[in-house]
Protein backbone atom coordinates (compact mmCIF):
# COMPACT_ATOMS: atom_id res chain seq x y z
CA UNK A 1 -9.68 6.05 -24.46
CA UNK A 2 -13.21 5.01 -24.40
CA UNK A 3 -14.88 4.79 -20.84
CA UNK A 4 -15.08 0.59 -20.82
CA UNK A 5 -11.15 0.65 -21.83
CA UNK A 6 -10.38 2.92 -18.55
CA UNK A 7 -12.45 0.69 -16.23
CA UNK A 8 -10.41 -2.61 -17.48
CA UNK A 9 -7.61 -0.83 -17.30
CA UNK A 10 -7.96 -0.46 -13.99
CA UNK A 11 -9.10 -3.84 -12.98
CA UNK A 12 -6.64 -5.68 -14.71
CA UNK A 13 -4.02 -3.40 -12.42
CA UNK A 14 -6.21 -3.92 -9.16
CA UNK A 15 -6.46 -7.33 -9.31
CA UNK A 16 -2.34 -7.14 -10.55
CA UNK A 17 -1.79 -5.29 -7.24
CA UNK A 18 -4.29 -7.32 -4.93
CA UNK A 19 -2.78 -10.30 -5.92
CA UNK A 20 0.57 -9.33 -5.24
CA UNK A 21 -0.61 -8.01 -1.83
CA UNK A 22 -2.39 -11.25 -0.99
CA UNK A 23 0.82 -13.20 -2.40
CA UNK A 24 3.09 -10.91 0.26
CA UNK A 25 1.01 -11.38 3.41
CA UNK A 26 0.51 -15.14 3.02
CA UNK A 27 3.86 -15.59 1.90
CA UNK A 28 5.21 -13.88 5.19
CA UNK A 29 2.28 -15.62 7.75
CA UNK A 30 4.94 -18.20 8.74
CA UNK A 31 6.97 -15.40 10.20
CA UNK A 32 4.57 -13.99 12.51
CA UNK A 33 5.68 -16.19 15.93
CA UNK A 34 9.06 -16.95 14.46
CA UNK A 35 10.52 -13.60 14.14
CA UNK A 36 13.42 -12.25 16.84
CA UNK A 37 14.49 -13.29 20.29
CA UNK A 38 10.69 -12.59 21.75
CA UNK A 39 7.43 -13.89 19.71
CA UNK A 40 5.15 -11.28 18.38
CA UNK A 41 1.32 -11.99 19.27
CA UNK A 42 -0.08 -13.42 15.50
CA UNK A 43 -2.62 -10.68 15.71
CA UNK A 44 -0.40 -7.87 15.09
CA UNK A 45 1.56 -10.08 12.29
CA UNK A 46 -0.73 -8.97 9.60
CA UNK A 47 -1.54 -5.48 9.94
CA UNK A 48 2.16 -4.45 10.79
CA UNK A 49 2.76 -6.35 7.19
CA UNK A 50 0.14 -4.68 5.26
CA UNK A 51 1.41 -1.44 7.26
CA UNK A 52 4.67 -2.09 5.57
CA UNK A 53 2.91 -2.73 1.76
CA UNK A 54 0.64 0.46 2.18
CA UNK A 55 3.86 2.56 2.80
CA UNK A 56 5.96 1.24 0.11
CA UNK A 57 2.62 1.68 -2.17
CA UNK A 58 2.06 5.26 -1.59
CA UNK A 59 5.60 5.88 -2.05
CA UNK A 60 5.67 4.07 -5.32
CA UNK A 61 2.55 6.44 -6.29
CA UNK A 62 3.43 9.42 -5.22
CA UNK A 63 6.82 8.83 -7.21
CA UNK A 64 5.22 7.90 -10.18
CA UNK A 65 2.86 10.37 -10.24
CA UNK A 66 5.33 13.17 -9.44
CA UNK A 67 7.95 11.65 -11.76
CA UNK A 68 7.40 9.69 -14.91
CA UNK A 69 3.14 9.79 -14.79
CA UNK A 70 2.96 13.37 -14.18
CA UNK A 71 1.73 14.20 -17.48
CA UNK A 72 -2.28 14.01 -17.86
CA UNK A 73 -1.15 12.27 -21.42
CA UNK A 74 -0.21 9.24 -19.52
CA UNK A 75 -3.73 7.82 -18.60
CA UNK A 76 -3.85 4.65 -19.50
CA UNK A 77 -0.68 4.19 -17.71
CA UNK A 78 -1.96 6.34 -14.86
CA UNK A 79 -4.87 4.01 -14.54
CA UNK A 80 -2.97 0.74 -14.48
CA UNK A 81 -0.05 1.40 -12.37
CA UNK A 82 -1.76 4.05 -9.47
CA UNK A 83 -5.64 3.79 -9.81
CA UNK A 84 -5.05 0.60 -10.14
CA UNK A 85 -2.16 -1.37 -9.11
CA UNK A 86 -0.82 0.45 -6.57
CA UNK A 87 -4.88 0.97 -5.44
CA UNK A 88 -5.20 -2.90 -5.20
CA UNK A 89 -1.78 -2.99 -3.36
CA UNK A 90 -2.28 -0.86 -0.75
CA UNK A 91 -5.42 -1.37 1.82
CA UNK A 92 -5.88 0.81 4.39
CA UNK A 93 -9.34 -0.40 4.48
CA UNK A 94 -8.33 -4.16 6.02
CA UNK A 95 -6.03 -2.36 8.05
CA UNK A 96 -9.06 -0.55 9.44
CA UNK A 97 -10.83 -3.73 9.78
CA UNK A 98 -8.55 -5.73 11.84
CA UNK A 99 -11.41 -5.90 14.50
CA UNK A 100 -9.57 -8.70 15.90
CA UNK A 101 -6.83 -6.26 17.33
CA UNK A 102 -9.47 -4.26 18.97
CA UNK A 103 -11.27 -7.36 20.42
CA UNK A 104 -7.96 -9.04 22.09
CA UNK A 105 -5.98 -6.16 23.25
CA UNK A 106 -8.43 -3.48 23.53
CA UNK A 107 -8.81 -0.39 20.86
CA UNK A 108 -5.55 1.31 21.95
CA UNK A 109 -3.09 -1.10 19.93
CA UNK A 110 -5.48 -0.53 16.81
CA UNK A 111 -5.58 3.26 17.10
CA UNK A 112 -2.11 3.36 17.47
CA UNK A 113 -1.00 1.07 14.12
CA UNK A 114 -4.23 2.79 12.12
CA UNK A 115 -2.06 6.69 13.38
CA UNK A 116 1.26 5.00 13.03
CA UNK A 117 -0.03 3.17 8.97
CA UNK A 118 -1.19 6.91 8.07
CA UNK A 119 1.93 8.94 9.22
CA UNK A 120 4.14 6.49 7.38
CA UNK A 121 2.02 6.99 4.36
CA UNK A 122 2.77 11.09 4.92
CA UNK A 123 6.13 10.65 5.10
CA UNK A 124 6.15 7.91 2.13
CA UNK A 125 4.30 10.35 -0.31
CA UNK A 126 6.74 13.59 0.81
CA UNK A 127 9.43 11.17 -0.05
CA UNK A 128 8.50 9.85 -3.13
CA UNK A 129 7.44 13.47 -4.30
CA UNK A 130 10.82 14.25 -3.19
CA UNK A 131 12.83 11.21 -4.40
CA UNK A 132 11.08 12.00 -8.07
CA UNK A 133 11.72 15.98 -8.06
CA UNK A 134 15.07 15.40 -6.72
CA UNK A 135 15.93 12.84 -9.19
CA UNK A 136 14.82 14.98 -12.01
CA UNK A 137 12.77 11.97 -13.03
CA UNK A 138 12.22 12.55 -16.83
CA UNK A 139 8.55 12.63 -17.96
């Protein structure tokens, strides 16, 4: 696989995975004040959404890459789907940058989600290492 074939590969699955993030959290901004008995504040709509996406991501990847893409064989497939798809997906970067959060209800709420994002992405990648080993996922 020549070097400009790995970097397409990859973009075609980031911008795959970006768009399907981008699809998720404007598909869902209509629930942000309509959700439950007692409206959330519309700042914490998005990052508790894109908290959601980055833990189903890194459970996807850590599943895939313990279970069927564990073999080095598999790059171009390793490139698509977790360099790239499930890179573009998740975004712990804009959940980083929600300055917004810090600048209405002070840094404590963003601290906490940013701690809360990165433990859920722990327990997401034990689990899909776990769910794929487990499962005897054939390579």
């Amino acid at each position: 696989m020549s070097p400009l074939s790995r970097v397409l590969t990859v973009f075609v699955g980031g911008f795959v995975g970006t768009s399907v993030r981008a699809l998720i959290l404007e598909a869902n901004a209509h629930l942000s004040t309509t959700m439950g008995a007692f409206p959330r504040p519309v700042s914490y709509a998005y990052p508790m959404r894109l908290m959601a996406i980055n833990t189903v991501g890194v459970f996807l990847a850590s599943w895939l890459l313990h279970g069927p893409l564990r073999h080095p064989e598999r790059i171009r497939a390793r490139l698509l789907l977790l360099t790239g798809t499930l890179g573009g997906l998740t975004s712990y970067s804009a959940l980083v940058t929600e300055g917004h959060l810090a600048t209405q209800h002070g840094l404590a709420p963003l601290v906490a989600l940013v701690a809360l994002s990165a433990s859920l992405a722990a327990l997401a990648a034990v689990g899909g290492r776990l769910a794929a080993v487990r499962r005897g996922v054939p390579a």
